[in-house]
Protein backbone atom coordinates (compact mmCIF):
# COMPACT_ATOMS: atom_id res chain seq x y z
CA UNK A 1 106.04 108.18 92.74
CA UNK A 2 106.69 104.32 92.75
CA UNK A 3 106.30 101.10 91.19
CA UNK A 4 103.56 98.28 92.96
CA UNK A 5 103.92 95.31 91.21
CA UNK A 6 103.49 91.69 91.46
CA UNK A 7 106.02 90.26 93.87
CA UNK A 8 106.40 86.85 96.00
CA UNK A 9 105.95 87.69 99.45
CA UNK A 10 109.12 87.10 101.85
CA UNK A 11 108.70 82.98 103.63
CA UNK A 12 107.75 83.40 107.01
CA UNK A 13 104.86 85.39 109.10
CA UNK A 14 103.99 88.57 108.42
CA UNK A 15 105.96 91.49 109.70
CA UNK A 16 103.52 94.21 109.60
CA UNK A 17 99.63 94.86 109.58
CA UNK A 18 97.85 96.93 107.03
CA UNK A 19 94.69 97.49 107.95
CA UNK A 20 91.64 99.04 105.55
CA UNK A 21 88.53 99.91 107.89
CA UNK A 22 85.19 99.55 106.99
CA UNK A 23 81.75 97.67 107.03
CA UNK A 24 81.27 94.72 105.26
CA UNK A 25 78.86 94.31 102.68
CA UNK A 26 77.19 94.97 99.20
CA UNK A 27 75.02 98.37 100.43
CA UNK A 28 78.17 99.63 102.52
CA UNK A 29 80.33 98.86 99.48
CA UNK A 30 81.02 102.94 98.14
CA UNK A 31 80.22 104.57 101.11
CA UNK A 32 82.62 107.08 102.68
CA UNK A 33 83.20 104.52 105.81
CA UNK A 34 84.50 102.70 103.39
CA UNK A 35 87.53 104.83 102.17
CA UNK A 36 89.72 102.00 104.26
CA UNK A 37 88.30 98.73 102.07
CA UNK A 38 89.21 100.95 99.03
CA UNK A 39 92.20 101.60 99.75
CA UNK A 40 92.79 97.92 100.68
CA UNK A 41 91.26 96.45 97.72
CA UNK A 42 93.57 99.45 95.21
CA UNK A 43 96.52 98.21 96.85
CA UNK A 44 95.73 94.20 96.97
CA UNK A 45 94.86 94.32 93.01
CA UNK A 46 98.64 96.34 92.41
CA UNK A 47 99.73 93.56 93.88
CA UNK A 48 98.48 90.85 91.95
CA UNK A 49 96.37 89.40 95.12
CA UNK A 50 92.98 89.13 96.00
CA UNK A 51 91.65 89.74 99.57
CA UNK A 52 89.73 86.78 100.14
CA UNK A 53 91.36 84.78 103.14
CA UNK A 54 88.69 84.43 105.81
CA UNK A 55 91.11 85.01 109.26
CA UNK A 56 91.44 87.15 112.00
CA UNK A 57 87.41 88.36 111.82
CA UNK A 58 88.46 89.82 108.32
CA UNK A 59 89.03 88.46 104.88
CA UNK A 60 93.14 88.72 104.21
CA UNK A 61 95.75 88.36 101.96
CA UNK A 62 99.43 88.07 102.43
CA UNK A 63 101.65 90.98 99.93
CA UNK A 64 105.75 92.22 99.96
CA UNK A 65 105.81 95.66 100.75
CA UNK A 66 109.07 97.68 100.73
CA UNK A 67 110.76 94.49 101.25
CA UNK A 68 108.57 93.11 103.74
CA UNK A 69 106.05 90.34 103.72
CA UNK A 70 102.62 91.94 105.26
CA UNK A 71 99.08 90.64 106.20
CA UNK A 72 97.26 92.78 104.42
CA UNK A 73 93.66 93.25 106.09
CA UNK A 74 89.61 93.93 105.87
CA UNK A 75 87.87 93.74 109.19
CA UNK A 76 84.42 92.54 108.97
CA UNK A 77 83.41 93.17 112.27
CA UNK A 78 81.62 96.40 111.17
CA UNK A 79 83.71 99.81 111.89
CA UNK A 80 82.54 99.79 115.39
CA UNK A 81 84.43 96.62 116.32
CA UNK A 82 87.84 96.87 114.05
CA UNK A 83 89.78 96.32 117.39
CA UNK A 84 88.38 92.45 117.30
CA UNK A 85 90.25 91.55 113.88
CA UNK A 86 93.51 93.60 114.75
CA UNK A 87 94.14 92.36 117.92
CA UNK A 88 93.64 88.45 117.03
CA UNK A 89 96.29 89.06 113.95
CA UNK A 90 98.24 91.26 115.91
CA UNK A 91 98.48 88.81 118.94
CA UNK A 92 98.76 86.19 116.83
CA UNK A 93 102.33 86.68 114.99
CA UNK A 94 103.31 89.11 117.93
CA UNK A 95 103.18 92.61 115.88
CA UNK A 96 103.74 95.60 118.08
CA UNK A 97 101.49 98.88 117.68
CA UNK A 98 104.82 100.71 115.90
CA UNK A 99 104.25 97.81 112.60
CA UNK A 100 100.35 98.02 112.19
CA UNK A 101 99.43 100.90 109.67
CA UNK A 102 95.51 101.67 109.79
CA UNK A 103 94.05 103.10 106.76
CA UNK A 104 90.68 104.76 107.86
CA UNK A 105 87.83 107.68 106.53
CA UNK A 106 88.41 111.45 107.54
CA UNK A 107 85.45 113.78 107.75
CA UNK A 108 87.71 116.50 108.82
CA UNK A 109 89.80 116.26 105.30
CA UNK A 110 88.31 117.08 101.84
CA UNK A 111 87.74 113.90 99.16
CA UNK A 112 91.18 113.10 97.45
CA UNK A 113 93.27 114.64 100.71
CA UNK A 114 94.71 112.17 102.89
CA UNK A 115 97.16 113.09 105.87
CA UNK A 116 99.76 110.26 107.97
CA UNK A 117 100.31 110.08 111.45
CA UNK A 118 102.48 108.08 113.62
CA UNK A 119 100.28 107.72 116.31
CA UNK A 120 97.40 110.05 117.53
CA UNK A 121 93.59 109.82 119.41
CA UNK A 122 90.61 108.03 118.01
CA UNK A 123 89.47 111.57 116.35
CA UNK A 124 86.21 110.69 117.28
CA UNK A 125 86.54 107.69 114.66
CA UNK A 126 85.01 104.47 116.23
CA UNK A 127 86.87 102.15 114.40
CA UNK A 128 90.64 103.97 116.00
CA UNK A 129 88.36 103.96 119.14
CA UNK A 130 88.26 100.49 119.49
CA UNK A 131 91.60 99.32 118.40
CA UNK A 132 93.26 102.08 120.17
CA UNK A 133 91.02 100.40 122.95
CA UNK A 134 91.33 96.45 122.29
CA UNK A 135 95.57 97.64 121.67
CA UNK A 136 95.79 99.43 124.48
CA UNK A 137 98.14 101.47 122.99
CA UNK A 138 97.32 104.90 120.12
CA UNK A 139 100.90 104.20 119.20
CA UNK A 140 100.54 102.82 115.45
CA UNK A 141 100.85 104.84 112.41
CA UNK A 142 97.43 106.09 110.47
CA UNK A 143 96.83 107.01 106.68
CA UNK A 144 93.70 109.52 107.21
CA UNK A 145 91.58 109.46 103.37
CA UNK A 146 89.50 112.61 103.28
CA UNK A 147 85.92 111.65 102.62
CA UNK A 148 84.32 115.46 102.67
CA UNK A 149 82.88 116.95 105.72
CA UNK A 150 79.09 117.33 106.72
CA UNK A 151 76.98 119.30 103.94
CA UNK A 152 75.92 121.64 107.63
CA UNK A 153 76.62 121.10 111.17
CA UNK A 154 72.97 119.31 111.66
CA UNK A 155 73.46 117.22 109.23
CA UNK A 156 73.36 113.22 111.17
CA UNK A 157 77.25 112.07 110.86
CA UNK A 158 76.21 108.05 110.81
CA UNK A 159 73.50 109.28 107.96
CA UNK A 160 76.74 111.58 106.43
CA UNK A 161 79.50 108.53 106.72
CA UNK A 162 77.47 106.00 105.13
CA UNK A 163 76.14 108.39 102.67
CA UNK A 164 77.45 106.98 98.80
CA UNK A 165 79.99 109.08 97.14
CA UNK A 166 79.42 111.49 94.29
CA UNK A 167 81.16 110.54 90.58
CA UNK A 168 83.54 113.73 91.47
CA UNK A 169 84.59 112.52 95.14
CA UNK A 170 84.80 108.84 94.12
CA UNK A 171 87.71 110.05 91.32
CA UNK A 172 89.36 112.05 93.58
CA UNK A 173 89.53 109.24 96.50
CA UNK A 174 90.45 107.02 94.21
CA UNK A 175 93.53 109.44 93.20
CA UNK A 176 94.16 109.60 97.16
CA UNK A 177 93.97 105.81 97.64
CA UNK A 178 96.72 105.40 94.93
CA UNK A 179 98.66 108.10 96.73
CA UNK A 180 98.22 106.11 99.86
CA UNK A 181 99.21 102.65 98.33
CA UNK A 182 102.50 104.53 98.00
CA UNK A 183 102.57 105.86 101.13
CA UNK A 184 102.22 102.82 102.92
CA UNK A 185 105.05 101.50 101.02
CA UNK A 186 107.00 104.41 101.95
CA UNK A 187 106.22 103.46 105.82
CA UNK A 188 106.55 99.82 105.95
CA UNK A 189 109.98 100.17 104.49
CA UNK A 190 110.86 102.51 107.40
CA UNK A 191 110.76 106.02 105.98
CA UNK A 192 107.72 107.36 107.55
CA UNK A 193 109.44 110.87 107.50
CA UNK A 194 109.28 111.07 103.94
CA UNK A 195 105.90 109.19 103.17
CA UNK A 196 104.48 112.41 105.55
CA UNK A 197 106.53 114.95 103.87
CA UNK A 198 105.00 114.06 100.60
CA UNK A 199 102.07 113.03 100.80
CA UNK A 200 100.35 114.88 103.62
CA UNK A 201 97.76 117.71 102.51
């Protein structure tokens, strides 16, 4: 589709939040929790930036997107606490629900899929839990990266989302993630209509 490149971010605060979930850490690093930090890191490096701002509970970095200047973010509250770091940033330069895009693991999609909403439940997804909690609002727009579900219905789902991804999935999230980067773009610069219509699996 597009285009990323190097760009000076718009002066002034950030307009919109783009949030990658997942744990923080060397041993968490390619696990399928981790789909979000992929994604973050993918569309950081297109950029020309390096997340490495310590803010906010997360490690940020500031990017232009679609013609807007965004804090782009990587909790490291662990998943189950993502609401801490969005609130703070979101409180702090007074960004509604509508401008803070959450890029998150799907266990429900298969590796390489990825599907956008504009707002939704928590999907049983404890990160969404808590900022749809900490928010008080499910009203922001999600990129969902399929991560493969369970091997069988027994199988532990904290063992299964911090399992490591094979060779095979890792390729194909990676191709999703790149999909996503323009997605985002797509939905930052207000055409969330068409980042869906192309995009979602």
């Amino acid at each position: 589709m597009s285009f990323l490149f190097k760009r000076k971010a718009p002066a002034g605060p950030p307009e919109f939040l783009i949030v990658g979930l997942g744990n923080p850490g060397k041993k968490y690093e390619l696990t399928r929790h981790n789909a979000g930090f992929l994604f973050a890191d993918l569309l950081a490096d297109k950029q020309g930036e390096k997340i490495s701002k310590i803010q906010f509970k997360s490690v940020t970095a500031c990017i232009e997107l679609g013609g807007h200047r965004c804090l782009l973010m990587k909790p490291q509250t662990f998943m189950n606490n993502s609401g801490e770091a969005v609130k703070q940033a979101a409180a702090f330069y007074k960004i509604p629900p509508e401008k803070i895009i959450v890029v998150f693991d799907d266990i429900s999609l298969p590796c390489g899929k990825l599907r956008i909403r504009r707002k939704g439940s928590d999907g049983g997804h404890n990160g969404i839990k808590s900022i749809i909690y900490l928010l008080n609002s499910d009203k922001f727009p999600r990129i969902k990266l399929g991560v493969g579900e369970k091997p069988h219905p027994d199988y532990d789902l904290a063992d299964w989302v911090l399992s490591s991804f094979k060779k095979s999935e890792l390729d194909a999230l990676r191709e999703a993630a790149e999909k996503a980067c323009s997605a985002a773009e797509l939905m930052v610069a207000g055409d969330t209509d068409k980042a869906m219509s192309s995009f979602n699996s």
